[in-house]
Protein backbone atom coordinates (compact mmCIF):
# COMPACT_ATOMS: atom_id res chain seq x y z
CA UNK A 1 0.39 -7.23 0.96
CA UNK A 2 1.45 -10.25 3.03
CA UNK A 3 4.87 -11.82 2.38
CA UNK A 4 4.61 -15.22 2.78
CA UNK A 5 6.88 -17.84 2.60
CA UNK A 6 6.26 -18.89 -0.72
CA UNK A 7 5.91 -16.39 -3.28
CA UNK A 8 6.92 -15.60 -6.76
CA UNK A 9 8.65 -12.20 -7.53
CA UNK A 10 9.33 -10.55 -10.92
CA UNK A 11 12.79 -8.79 -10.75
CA UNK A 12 13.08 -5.34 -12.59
CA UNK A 13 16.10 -4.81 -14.11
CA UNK A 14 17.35 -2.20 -11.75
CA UNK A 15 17.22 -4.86 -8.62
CA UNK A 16 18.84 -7.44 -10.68
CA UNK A 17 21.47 -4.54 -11.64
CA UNK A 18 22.13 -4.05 -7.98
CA UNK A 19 22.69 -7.40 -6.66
CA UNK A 20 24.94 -8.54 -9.41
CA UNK A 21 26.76 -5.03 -8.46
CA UNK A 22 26.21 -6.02 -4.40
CA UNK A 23 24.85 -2.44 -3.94
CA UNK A 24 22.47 -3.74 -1.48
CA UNK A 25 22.58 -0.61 0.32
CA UNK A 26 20.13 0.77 -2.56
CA UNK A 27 17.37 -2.06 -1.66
CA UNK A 28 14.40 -1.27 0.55
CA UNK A 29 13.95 -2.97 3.88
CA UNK A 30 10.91 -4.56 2.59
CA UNK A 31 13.10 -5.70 -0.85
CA UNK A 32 15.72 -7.40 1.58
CA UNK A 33 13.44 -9.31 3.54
CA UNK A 34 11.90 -10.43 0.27
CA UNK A 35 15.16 -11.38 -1.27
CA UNK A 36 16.57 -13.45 1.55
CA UNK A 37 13.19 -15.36 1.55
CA UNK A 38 14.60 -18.70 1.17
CA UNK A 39 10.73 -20.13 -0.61
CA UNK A 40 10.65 -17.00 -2.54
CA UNK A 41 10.62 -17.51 -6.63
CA UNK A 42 12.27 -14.96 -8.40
CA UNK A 43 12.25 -14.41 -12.25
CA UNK A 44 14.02 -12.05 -14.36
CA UNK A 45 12.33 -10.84 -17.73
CA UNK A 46 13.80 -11.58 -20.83
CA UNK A 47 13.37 -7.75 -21.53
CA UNK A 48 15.97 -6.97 -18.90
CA UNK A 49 18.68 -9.11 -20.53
CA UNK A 50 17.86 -7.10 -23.57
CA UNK A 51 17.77 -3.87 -21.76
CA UNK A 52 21.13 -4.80 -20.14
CA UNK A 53 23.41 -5.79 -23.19
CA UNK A 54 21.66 -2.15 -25.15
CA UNK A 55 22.92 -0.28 -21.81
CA UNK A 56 26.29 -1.70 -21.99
CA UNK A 57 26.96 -1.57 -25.30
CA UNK A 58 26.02 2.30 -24.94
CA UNK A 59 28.12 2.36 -21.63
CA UNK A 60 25.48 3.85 -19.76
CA UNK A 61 26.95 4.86 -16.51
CA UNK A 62 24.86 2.77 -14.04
CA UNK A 63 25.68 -0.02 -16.25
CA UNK A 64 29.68 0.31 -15.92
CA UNK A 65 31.39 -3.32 -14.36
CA UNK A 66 29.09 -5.22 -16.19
CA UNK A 67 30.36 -7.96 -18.09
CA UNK A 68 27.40 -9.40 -20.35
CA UNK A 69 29.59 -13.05 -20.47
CA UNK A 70 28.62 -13.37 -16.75
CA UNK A 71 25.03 -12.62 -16.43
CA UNK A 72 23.84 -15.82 -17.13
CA UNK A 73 26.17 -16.94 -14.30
CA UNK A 74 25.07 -14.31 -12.19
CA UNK A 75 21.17 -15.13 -12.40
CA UNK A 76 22.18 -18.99 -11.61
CA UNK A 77 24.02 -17.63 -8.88
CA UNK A 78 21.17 -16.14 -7.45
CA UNK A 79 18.49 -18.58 -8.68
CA UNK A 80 16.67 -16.35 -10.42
CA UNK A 81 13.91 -17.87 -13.56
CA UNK A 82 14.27 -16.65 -16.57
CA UNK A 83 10.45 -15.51 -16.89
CA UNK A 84 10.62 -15.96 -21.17
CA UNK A 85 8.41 -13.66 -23.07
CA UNK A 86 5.05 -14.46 -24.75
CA UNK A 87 3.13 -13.12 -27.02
CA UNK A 88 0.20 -11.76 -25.17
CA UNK A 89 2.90 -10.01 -23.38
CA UNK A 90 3.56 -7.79 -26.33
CA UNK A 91 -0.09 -7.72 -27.06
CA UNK A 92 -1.00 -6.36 -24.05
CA UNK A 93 1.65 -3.18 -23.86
CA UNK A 94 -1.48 -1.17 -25.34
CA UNK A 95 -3.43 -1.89 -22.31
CA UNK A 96 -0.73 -0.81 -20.10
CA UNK A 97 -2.30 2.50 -18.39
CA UNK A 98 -0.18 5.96 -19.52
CA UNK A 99 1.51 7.06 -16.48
CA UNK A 100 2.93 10.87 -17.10
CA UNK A 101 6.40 12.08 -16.77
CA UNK A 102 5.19 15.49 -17.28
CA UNK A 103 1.62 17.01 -18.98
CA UNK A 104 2.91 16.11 -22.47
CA UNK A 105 4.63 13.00 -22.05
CA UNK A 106 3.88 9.50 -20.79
CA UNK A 107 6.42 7.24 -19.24
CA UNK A 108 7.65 5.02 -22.79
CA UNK A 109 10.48 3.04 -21.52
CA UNK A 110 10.16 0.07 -23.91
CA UNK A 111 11.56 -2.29 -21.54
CA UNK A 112 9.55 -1.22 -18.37
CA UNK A 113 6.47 -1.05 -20.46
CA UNK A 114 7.36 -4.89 -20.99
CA UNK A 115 7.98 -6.26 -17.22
CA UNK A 116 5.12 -3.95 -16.41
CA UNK A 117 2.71 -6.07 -19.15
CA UNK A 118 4.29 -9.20 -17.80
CA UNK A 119 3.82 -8.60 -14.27
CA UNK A 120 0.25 -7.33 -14.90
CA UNK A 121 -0.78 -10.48 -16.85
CA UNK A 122 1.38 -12.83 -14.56
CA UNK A 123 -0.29 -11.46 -11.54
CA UNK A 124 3.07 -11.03 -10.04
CA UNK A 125 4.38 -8.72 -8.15
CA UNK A 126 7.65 -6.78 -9.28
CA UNK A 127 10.55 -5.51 -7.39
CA UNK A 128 11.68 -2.77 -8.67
CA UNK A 129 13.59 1.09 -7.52
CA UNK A 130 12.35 2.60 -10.82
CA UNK A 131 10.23 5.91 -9.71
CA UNK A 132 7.25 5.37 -12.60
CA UNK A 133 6.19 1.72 -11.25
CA UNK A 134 4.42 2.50 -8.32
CA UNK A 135 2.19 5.04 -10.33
CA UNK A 136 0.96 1.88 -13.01
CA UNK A 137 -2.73 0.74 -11.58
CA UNK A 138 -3.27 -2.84 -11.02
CA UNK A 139 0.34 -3.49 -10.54
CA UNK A 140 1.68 -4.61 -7.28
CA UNK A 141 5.45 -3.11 -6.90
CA UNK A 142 7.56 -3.41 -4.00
CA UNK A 143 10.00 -0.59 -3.52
């Protein structure tokens, strides 16, 4: 893939998750470089916002520090779209190709399979540390 000046990224939550923490240290090369990109677009899925306030309120670990009155602030901060969800979005989680966690089990995560569906129909690309993404055919993921 070429990075060029003016592209549009889709944010999983994880990446959002660590620059609202400023764990930088836990992006890619490739992820900085995209992030500082001054042209770059960057959108965040309505899914994640969901995904986030469910991890808080469950006080998952990696979600700890997280205040849920500041996202909002946060994305601003960063200039980061809220990329709103559409139907055919939900339509198309069906379609999404079963990637396997192990011989039994394919990788479920209702808010991946989401930003996965949206990135696929978008035709953007996604940022994302999450292990599963780069396994999903047809979807471009920069890690």
């Amino acid at each position: 893939m070429t990075l060029n000046s003016e592209s549009k990224y889709l944010l999983d939550t994880n990446i959002f998750i660590i620059l609202v923490l400023s764990q930088n240290e836990k992006l890619s090369k490739k992820q900085k470089t995209i992030l500082q990109g001054a042209n770059n677009t960057f959108y965040l899925s309505e899914a994640s916002l969901y995904e986030i306030a469910i991890k808080v309120r469950l006080e998952k670990s990696n979600f700890a520090g997280i205040n849920m009155n500041v996202i909002n602030e946060q994305r601003q901060k960063f200039n980061i779209k809220l990329l709103s969800s559409k139907e055919e979005f939900y339509f198309n989680i069906p379609n999404v190709p079963k990637v396997f966690i192990s011989n039994a089990k394919p990788h479920g995560d209702p808010f991946d399979l989401l930003i996965i569906s949206q990135a696929l129909i978008e035709n953007i690309p996604v940022l994302s540390t999450d292990d599963f993404f780069p396994s999903y055919e047809d979807l471009n993921v920069i890690s």
